[in-house]
C-alpha atoms as a PDB file:
ATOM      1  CA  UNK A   1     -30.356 -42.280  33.298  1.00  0.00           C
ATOM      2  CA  UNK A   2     -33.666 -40.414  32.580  1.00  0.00           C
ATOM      3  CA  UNK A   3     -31.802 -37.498  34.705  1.00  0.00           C
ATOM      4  CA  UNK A   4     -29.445 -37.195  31.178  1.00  0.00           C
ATOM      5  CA  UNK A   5     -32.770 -37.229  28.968  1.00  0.00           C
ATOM      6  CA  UNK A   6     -33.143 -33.712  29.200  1.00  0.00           C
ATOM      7  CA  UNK A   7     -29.381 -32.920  28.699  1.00  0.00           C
ATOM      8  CA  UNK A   8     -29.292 -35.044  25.754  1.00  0.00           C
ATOM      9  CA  UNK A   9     -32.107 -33.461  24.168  1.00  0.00           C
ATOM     10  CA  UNK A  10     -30.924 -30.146  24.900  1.00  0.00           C
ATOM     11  CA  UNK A  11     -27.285 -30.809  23.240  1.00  0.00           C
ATOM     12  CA  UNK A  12     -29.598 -32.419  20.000  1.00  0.00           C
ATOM     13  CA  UNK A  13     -31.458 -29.233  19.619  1.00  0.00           C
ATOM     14  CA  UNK A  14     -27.962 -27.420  19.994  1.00  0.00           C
ATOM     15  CA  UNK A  15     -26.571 -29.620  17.229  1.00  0.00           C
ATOM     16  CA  UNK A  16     -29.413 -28.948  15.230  1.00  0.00           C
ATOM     17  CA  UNK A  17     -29.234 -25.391  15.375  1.00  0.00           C
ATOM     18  CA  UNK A  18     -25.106 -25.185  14.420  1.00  0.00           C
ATOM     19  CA  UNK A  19     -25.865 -27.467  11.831  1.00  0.00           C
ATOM     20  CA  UNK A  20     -28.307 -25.239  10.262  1.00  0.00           C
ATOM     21  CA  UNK A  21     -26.413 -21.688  11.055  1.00  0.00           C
ATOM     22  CA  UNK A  22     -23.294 -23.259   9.852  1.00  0.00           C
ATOM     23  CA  UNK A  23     -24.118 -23.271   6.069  1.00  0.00           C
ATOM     24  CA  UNK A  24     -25.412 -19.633   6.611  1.00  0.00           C
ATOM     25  CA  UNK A  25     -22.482 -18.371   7.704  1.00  0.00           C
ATOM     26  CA  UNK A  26     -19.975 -19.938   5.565  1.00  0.00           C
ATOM     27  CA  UNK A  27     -22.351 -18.975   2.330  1.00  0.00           C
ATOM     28  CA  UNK A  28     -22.494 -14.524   3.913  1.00  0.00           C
ATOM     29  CA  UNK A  29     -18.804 -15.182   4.557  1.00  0.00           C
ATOM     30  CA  UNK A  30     -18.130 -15.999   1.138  1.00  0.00           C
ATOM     31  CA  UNK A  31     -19.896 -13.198   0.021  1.00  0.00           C
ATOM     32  CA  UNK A  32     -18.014 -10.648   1.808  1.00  0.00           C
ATOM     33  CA  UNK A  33     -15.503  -9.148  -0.402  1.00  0.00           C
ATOM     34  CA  UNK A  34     -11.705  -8.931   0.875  1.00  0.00           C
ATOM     35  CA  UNK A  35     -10.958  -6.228   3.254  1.00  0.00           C
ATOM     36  CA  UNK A  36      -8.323  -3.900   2.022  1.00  0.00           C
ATOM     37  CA  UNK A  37      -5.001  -3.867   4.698  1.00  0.00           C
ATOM     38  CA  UNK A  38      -3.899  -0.448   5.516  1.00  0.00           C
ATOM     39  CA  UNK A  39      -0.559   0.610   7.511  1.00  0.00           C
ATOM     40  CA  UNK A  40      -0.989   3.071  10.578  1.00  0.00           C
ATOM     41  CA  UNK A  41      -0.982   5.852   8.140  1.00  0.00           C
ATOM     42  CA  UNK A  42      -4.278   4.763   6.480  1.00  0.00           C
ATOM     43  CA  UNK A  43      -3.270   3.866   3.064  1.00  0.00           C
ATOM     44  CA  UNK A  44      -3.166   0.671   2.009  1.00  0.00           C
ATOM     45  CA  UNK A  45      -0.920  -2.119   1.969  1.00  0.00           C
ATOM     46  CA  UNK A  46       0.868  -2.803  -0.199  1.00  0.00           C
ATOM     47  CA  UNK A  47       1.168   0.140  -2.856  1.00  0.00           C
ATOM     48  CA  UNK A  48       3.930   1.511  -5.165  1.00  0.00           C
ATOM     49  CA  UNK A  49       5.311   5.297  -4.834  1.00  0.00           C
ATOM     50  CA  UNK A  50       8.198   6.584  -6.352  1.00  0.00           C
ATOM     51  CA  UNK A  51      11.797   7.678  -5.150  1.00  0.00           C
ATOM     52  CA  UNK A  52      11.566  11.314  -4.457  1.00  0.00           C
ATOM     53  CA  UNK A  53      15.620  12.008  -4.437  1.00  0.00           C
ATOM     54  CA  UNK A  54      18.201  11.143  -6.718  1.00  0.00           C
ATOM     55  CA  UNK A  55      19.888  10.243  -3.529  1.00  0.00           C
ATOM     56  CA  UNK A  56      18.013   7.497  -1.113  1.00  0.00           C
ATOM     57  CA  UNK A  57      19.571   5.655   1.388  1.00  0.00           C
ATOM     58  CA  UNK A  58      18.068   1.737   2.390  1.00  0.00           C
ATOM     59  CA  UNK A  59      18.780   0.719   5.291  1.00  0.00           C
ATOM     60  CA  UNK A  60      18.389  -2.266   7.082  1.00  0.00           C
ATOM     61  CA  UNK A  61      15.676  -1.450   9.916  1.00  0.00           C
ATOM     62  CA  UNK A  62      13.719   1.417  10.235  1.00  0.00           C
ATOM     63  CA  UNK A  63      15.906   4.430  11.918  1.00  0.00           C
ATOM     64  CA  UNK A  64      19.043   6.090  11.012  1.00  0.00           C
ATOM     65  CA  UNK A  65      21.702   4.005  13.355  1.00  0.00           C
ATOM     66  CA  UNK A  66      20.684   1.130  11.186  1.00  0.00           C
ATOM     67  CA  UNK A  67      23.357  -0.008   8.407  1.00  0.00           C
ATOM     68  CA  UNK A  68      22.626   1.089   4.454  1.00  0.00           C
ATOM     69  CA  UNK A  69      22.313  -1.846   2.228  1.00  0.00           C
ATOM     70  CA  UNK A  70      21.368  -0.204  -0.486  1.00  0.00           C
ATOM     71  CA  UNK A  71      21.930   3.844  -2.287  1.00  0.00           C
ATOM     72  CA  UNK A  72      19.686   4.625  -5.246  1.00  0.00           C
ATOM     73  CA  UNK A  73      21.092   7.616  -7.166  1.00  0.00           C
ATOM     74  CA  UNK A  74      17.832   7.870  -9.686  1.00  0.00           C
ATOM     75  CA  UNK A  75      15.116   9.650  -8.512  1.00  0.00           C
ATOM     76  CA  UNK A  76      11.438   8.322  -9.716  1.00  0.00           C
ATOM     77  CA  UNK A  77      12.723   4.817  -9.316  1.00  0.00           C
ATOM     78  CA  UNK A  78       9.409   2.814  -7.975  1.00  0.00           C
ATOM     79  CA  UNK A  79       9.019   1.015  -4.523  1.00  0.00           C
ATOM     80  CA  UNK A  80       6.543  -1.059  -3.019  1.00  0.00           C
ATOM     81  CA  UNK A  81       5.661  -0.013   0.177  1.00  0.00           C
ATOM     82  CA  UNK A  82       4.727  -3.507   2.418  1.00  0.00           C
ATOM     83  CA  UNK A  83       4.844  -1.769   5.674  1.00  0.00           C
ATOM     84  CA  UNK A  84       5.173   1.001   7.898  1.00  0.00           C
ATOM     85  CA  UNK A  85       6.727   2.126  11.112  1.00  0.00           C
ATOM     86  CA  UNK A  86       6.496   5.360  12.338  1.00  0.00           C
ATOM     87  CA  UNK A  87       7.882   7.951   9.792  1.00  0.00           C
ATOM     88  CA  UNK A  88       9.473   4.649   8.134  1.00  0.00           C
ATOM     89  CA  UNK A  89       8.662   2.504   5.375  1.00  0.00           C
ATOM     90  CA  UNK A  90       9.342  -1.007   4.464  1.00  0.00           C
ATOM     91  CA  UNK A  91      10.052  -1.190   0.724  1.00  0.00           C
ATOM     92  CA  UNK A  92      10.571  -3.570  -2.191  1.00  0.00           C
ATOM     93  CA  UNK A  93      12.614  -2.470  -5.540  1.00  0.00           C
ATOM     94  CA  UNK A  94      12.014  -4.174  -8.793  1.00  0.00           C
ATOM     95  CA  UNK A  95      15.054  -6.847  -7.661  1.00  0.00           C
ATOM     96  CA  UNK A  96      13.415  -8.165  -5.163  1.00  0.00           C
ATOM     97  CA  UNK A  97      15.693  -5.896  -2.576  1.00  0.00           C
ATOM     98  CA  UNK A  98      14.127  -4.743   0.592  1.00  0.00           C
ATOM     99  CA  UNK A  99      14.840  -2.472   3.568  1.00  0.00           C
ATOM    100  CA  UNK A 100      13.773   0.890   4.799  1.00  0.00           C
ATOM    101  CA  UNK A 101      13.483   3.908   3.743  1.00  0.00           C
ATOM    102  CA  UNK A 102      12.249   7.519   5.763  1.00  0.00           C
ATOM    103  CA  UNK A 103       9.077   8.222   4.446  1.00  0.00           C
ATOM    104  CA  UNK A 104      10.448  12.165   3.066  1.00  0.00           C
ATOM    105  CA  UNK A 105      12.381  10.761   0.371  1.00  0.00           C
ATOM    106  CA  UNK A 106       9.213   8.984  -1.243  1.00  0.00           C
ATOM    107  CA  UNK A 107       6.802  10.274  -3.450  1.00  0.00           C
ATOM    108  CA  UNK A 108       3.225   9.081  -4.256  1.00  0.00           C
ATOM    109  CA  UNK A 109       3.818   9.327  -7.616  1.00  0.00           C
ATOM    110  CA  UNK A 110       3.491   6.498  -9.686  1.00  0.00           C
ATOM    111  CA  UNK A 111       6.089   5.549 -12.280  1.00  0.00           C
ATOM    112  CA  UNK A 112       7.103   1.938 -13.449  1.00  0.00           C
ATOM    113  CA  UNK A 113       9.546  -0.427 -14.962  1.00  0.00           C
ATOM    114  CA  UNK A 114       9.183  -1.946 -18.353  1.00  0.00           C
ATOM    115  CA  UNK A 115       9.157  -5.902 -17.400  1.00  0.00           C
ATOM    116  CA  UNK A 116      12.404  -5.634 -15.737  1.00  0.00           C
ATOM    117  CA  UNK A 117      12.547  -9.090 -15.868  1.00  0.00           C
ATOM    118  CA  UNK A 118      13.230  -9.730 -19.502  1.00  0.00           C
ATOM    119  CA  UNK A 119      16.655  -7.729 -18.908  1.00  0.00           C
ATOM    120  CA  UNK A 120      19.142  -9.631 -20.952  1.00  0.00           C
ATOM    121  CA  UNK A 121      16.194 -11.263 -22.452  1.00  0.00           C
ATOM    122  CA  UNK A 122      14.041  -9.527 -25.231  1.00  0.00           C
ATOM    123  CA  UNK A 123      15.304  -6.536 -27.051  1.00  0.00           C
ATOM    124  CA  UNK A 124      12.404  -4.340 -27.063  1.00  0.00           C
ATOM    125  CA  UNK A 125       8.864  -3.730 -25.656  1.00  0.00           C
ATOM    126  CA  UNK A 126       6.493  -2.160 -27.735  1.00  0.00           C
ATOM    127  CA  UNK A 127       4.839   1.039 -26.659  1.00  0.00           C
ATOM    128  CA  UNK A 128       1.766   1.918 -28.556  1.00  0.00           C
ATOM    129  CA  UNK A 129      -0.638   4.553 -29.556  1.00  0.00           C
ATOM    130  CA  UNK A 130      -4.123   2.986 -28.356  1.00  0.00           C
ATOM    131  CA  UNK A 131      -4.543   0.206 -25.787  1.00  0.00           C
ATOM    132  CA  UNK A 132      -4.490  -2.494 -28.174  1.00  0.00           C
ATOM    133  CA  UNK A 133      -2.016  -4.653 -29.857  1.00  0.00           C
ATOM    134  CA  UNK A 134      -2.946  -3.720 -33.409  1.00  0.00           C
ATOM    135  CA  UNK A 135      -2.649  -0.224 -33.036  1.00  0.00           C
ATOM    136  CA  UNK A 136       0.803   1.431 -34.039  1.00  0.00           C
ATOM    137  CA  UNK A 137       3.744   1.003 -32.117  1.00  0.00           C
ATOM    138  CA  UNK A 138       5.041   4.567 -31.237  1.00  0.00           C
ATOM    139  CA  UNK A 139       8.258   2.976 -30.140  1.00  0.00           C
ATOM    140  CA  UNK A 140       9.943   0.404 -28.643  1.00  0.00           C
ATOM    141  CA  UNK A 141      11.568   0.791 -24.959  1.00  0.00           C
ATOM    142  CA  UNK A 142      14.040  -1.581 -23.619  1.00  0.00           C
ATOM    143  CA  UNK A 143      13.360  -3.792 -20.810  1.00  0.00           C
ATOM    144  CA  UNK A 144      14.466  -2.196 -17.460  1.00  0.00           C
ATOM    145  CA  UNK A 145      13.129   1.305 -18.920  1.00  0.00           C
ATOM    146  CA  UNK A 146      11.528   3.740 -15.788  1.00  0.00           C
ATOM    147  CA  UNK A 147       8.495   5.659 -17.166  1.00  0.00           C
ATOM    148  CA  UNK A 148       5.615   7.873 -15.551  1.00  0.00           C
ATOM    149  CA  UNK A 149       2.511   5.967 -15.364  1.00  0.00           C
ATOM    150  CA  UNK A 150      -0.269   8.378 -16.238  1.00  0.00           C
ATOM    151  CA  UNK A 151      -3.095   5.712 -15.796  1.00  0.00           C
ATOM    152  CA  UNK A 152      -4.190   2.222 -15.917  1.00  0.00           C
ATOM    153  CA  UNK A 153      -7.210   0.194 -17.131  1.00  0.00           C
ATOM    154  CA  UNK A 154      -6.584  -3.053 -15.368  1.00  0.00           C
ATOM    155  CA  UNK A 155      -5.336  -4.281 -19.070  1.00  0.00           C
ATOM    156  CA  UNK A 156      -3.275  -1.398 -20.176  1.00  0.00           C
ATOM    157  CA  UNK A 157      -0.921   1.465 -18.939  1.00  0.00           C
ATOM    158  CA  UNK A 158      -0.782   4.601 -20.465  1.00  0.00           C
ATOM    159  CA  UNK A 159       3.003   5.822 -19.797  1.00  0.00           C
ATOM    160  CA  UNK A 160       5.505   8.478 -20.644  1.00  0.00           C
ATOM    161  CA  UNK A 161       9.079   6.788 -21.472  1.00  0.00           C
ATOM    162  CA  UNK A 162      11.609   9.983 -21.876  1.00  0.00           C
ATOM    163  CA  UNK A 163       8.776  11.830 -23.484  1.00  0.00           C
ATOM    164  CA  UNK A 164       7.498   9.525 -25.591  1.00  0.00           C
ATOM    165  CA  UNK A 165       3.984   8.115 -24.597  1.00  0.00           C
ATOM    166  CA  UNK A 166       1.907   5.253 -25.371  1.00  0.00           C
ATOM    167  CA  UNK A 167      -0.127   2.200 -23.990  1.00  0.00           C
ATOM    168  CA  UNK A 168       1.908  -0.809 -22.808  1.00  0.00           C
ATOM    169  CA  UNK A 169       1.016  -4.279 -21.679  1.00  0.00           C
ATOM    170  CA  UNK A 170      -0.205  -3.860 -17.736  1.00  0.00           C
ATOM    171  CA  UNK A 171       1.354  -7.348 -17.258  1.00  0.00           C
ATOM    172  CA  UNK A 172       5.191  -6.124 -18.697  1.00  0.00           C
ATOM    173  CA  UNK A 173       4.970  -3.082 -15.895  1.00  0.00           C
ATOM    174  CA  UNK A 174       6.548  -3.312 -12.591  1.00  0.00           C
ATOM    175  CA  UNK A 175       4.910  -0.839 -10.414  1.00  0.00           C
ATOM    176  CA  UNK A 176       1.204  -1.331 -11.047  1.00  0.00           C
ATOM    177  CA  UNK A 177      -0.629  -4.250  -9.443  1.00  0.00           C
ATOM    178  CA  UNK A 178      -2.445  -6.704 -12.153  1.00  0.00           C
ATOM    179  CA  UNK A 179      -6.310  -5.193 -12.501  1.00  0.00           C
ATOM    180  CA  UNK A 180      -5.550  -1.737 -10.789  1.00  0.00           C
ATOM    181  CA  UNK A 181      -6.959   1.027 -12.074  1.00  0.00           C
ATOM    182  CA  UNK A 182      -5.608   4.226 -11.867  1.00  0.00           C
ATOM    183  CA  UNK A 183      -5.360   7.548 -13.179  1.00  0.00           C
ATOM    184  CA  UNK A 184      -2.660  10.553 -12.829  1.00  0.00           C
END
């Protein structure tokens, strides 16, 4: 028995010292802020672009011998890239809809959708001539509406509907994350 003395001591001081380092290391980990995921071309993951063609193909995996499931005939229509493969991107559409698409026919251009998810629903969504909900609407775009973003606040969007621009609601626009800031 005294042989273990030593060992036992030895496995105390251990569980001393893990005890203490633990806390430390939880309390830096917790102040680490998130790392940012980026694809193998070194943007990040996830982020919107734009349809560069009035004529994009979605296909099913990422290559041309894989089967279309989708054919968007609007250029400036925006995606969500969520991952990449070669020369290939994986992409969302406001519907939820996903495939791949060659990375060519995308642009980094940011445009949007006006909640696309009150189609049906609402009649109008104000666009308006400050970032604020007072200010005066300069006019009302239905829901499903593409626009050009030309920058965001992390509140607001400043966007061009058909020539007609004006601050709308960040939280009514499908292709800007909630918070991002960005500018045109």
């Amino acid at each position: 028995m005294p042989a273990f003395a030593p060992m036992r001591s030895l496995l105390a001081a251990f569980a001393i010292a893990v005890a203490v380092a633990a806390p430390a290391a939880t309390h830096a980990e917790a102040n680490t802020e998130p790392s940012v995921k980026t694809g193998p071309s070194g943007l990040p993951l996830p982020r919107f672009v734009s349809l560069k063609s009035s004529r994009v193909n979605m296909r099913i995996g990422p290559g041309l011998s894989y089967a279309i499931n989708w054919r968007y005939m609007k250029s400036g229509l925006p995606m969500e890239i969520i991952q990449e493969y070669d020369n290939w991107r994986r992409v969302r559409d406001a519907d939820g809809a996903e495939g791949w698409i060659n990375q060519a026919l995308l642009s980094g251009r940011r445009t949007g959708i006006a909640a696309p998810w009150f189609k049906g629903k609402q009649a109008a969504i104000d666009l308006y001539a400050r970032p604020d909900k007072e200010a005066r609407t300069v006019v009302q775009v239905e829901p499903g509406t593409v626009g050009s973003i030309k920058a965001c606040n992390g509140s607001w969007c400043e966007m061009d509907f058909a020539g007609h621009s004006g601050w709308i609601d960040q939280s009514l626009v499908w292709g800007a994350y909630p918070g991002e800031n960005l500018k045109d």
